[in-house]
N, C-alpha and C. Protein backbone atom coordinates (compact mmCIF):
# COMPACT_ATOMS: atom_id res chain seq x y z
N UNK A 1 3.70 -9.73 5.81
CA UNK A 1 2.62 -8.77 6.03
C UNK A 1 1.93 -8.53 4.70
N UNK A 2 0.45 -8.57 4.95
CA UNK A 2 -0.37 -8.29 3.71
C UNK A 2 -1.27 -7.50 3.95
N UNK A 3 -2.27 -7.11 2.82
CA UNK A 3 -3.27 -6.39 2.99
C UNK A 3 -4.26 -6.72 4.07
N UNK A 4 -4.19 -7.78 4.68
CA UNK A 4 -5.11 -8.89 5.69
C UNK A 4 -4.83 -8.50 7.13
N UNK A 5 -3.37 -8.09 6.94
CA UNK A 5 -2.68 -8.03 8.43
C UNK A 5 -2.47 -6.15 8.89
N UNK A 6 -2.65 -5.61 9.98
CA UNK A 6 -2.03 -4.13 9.98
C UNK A 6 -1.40 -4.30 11.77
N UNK A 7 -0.59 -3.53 11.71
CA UNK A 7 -0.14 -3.03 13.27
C UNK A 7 -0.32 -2.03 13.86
N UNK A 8 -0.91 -1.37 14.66
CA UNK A 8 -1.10 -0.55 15.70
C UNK A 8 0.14 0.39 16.10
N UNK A 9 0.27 1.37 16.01
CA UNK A 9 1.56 1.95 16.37
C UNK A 9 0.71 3.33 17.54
N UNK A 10 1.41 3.58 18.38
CA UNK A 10 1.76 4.83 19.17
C UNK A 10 3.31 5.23 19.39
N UNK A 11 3.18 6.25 20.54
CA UNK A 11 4.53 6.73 20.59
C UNK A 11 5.41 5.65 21.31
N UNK A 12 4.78 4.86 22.51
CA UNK A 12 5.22 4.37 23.19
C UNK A 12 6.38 2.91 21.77
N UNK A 13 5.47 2.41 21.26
CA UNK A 13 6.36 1.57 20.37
C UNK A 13 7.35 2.02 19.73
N UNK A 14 7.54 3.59 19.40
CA UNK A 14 8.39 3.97 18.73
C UNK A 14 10.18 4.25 19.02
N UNK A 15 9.64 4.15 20.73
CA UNK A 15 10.84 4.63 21.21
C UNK A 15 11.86 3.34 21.07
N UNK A 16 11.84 2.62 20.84
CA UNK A 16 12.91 1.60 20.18
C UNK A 16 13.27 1.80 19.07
N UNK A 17 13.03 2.72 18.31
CA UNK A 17 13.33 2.88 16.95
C UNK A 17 13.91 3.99 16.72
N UNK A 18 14.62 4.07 15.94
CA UNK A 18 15.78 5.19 15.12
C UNK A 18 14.85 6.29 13.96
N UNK A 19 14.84 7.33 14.32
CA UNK A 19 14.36 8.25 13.57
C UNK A 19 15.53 9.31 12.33
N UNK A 20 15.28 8.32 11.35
CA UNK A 20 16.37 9.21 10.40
C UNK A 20 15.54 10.11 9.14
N UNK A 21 15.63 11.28 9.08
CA UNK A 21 14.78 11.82 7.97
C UNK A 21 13.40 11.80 7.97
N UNK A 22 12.63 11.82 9.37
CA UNK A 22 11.32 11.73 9.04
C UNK A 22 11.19 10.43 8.83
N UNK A 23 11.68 9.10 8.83
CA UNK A 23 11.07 7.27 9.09
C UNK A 23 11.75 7.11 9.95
N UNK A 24 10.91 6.38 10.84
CA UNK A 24 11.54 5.42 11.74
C UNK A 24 11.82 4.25 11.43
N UNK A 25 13.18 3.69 12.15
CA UNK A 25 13.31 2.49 11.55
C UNK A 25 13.39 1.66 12.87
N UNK A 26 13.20 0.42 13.10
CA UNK A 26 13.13 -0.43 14.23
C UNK A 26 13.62 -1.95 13.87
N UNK A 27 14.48 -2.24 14.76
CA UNK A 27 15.45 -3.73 14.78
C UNK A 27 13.97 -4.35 14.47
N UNK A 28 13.04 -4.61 15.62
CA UNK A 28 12.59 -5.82 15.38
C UNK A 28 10.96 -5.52 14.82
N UNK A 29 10.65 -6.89 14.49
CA UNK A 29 9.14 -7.01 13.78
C UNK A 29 8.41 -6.59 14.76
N UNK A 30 7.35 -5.84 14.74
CA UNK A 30 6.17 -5.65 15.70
C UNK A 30 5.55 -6.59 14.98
N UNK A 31 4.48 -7.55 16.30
CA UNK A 31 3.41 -8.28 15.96
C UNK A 31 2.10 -7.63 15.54
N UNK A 32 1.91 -8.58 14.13
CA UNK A 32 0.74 -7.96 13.82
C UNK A 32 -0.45 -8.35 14.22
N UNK A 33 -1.78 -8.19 13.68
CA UNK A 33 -2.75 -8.24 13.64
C UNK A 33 -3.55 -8.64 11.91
N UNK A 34 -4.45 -9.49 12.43
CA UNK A 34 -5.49 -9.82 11.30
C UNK A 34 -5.98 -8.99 11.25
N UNK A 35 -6.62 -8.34 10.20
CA UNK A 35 -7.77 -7.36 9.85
C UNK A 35 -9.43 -7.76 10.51
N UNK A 36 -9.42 -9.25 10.95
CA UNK A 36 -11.07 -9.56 11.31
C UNK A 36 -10.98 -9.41 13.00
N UNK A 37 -9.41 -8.87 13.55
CA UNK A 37 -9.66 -8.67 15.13
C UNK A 37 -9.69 -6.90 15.09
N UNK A 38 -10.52 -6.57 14.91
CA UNK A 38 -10.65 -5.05 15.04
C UNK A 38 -9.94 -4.51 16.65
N UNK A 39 -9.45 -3.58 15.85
CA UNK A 39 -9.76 -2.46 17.49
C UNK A 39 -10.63 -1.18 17.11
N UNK A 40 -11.12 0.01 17.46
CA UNK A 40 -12.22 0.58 16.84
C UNK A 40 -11.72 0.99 15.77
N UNK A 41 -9.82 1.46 15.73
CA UNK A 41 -9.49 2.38 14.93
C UNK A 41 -9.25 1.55 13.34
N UNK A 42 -9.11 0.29 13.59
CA UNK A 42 -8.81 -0.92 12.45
C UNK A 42 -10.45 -1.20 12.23
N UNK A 43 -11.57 -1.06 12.56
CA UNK A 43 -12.76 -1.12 12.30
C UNK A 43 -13.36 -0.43 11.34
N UNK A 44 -12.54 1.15 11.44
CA UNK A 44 -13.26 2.28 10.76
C UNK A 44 -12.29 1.95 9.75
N UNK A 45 -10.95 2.22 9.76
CA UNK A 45 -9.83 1.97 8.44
C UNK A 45 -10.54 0.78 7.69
N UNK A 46 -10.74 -0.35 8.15
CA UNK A 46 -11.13 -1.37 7.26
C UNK A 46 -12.52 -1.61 6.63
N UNK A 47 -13.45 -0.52 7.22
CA UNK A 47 -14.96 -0.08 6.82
C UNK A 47 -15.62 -1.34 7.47
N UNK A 48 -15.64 -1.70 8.38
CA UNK A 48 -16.44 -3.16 9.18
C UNK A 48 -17.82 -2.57 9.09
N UNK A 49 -18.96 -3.30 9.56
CA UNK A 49 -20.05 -3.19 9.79
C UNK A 49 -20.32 -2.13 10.76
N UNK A 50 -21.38 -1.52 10.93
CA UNK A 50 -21.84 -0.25 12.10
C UNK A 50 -21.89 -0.90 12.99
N UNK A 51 -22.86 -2.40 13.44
CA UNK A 51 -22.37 -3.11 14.58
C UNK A 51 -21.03 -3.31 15.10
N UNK A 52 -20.16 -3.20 14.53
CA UNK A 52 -18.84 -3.97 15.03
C UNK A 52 -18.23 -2.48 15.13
N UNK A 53 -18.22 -1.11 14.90
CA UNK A 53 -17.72 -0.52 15.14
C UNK A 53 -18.56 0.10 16.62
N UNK A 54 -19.54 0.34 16.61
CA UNK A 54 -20.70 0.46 18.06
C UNK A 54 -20.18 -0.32 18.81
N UNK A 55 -19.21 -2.10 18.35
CA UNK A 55 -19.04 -2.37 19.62
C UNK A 55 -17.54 -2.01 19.81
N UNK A 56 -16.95 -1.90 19.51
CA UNK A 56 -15.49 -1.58 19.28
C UNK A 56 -15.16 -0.48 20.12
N UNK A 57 -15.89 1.02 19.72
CA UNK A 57 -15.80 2.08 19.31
C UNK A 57 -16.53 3.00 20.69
N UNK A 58 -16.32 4.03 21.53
CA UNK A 58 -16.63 3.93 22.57
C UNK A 58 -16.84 5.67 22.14
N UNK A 59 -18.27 6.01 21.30
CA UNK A 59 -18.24 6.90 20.36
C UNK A 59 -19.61 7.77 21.41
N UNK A 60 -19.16 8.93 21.89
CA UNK A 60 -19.93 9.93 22.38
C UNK A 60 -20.66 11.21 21.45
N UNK A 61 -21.45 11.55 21.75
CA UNK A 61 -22.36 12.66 20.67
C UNK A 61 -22.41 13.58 21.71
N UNK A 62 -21.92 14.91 21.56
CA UNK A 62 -22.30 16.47 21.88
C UNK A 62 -22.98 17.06 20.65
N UNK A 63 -24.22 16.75 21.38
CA UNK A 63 -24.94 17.59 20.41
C UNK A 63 -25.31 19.41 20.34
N UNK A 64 -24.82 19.64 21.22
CA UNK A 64 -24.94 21.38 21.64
C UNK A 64 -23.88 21.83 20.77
N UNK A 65 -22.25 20.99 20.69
CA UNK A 65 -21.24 21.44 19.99
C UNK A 65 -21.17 21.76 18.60
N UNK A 66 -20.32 23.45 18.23
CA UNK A 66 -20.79 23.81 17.27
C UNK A 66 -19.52 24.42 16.72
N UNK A 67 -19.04 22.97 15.21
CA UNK A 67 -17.42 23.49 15.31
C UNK A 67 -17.38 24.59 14.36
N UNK A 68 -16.22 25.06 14.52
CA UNK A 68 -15.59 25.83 13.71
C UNK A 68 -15.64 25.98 12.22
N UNK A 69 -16.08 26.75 11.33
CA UNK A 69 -16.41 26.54 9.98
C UNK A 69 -15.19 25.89 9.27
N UNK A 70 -15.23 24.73 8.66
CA UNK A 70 -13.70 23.89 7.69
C UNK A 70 -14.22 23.47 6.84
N UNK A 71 -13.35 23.62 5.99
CA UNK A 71 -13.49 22.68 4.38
C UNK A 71 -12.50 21.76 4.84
N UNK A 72 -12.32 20.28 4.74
CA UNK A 72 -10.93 19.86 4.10
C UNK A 72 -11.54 19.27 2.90
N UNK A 73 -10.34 18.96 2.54
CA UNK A 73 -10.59 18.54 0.83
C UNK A 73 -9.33 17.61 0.45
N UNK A 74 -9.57 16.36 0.63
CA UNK A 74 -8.55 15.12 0.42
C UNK A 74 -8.17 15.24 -1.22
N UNK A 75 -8.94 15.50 -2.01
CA UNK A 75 -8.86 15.26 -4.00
C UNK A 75 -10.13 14.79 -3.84
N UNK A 76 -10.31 13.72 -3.55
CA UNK A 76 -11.45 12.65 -3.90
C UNK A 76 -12.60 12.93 -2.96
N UNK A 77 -12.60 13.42 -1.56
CA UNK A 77 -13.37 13.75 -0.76
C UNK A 77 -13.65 15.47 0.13
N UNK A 78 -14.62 15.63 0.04
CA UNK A 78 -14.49 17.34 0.43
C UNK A 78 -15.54 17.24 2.15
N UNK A 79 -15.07 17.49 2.86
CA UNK A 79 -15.65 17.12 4.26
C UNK A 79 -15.89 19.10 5.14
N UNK A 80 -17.26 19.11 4.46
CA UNK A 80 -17.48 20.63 5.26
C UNK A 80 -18.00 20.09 6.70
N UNK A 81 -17.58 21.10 7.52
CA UNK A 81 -18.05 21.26 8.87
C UNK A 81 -18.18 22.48 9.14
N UNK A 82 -19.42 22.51 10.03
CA UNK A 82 -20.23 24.03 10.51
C UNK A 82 -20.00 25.15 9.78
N UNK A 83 -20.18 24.94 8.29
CA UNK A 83 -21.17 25.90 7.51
C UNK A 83 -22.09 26.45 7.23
N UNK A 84 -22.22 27.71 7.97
CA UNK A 84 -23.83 27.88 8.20
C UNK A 84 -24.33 27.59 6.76
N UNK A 85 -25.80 27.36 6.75
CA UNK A 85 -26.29 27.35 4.90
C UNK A 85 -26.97 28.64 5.09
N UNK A 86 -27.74 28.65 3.84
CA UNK A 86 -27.72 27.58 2.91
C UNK A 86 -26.32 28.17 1.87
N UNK A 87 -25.99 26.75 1.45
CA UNK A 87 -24.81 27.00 0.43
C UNK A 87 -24.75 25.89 -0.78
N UNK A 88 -23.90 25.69 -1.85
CA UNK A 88 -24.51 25.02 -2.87
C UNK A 88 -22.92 24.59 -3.27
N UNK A 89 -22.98 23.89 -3.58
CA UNK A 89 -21.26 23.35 -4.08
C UNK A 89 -21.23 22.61 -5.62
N UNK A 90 -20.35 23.10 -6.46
CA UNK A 90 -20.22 23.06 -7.89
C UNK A 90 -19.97 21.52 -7.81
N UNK A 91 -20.10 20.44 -8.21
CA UNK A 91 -19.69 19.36 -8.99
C UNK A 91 -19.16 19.17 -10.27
N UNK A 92 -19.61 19.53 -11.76
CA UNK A 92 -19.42 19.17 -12.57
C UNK A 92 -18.78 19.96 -12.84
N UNK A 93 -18.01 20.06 -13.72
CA UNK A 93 -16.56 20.87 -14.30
C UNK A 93 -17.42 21.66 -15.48
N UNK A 94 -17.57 20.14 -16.19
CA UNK A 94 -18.26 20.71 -17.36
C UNK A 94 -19.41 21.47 -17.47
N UNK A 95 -20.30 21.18 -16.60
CA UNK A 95 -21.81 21.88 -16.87
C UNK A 95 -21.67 23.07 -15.75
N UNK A 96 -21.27 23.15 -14.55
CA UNK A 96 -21.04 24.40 -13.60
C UNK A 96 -22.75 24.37 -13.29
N UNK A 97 -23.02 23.36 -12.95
CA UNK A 97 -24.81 23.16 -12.39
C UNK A 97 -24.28 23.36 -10.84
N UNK A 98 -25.43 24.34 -10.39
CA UNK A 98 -24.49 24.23 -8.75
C UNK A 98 -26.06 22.98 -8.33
N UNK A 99 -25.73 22.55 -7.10
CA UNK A 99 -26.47 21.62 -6.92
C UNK A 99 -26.38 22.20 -5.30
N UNK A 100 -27.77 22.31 -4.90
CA UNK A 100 -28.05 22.74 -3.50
C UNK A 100 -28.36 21.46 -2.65
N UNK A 101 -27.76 21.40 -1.35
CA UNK A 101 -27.56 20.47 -0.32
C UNK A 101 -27.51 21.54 0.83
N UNK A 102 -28.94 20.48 1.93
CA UNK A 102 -29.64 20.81 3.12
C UNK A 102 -28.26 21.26 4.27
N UNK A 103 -27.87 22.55 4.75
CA UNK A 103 -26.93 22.65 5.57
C UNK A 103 -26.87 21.52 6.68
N UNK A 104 -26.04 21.22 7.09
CA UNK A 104 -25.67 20.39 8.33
C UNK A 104 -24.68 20.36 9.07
N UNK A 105 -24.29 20.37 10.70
CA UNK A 105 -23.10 20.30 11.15
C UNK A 105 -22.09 19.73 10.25
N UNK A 106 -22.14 18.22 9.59
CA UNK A 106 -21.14 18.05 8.71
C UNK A 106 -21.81 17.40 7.51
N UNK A 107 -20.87 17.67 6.64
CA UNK A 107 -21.17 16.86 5.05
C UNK A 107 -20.11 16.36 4.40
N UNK A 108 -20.36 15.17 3.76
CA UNK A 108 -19.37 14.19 3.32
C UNK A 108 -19.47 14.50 1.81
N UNK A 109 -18.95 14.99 1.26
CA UNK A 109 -19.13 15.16 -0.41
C UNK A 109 -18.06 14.24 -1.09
N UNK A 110 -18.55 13.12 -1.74
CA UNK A 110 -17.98 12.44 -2.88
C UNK A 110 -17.56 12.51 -4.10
């Protein structure tokens, strides 16, 4: 197995496997997968093209829906959702320039 190859897991595969401490462990190899046979969810993980995830990907829009105000914040990525604006978010450590960005259901901050 390489960076080329990933496997698909749910619950259903798991139940052959031994759960000690939070890992599961399992007798046998699950078959993998190449990275160029997408399924939608190996499409988005592997960043494929917008075509190939449109076809993959069986992706509905509610546009009336209006979530719940969240920050998450990975380290590297800060992902607001339904913040009303206007609001302004610090970047630089050093300079403390706030930098204003157009409210939106969601925002991807890098």
């Amino acid at each position: 197995m390489n960076e080329n190859m990933y496997r698909t897991l749910d619950a259903k595969d798991l139940t052959g496997c031994m759960l000690v401490g939070g890992t599961y462990y399992c007798e046998t190899m699950n078959l993998v997968t190449h990275r160029s046979e997408h399924t939608c969810e190996s499409a988005i993980y592997f960043d494929a093209a917008n075509t190939i995830i449109k076809e993959k990907c069986d992706i509905q829009y509610i546009h009336e829906y209006q979530p719940q105000p969240t920050v998450l914040d990975t380290g590297n990525v800060v992902l607001l959702a339904g913040i009303p604006g206007p609001w302004e978010i610090i970047c630089s450590k050093e300079r403390q320039i706030p930098i204003a960005i157009d409210a939106s259901p969601y925002e991807l901050i890098k």
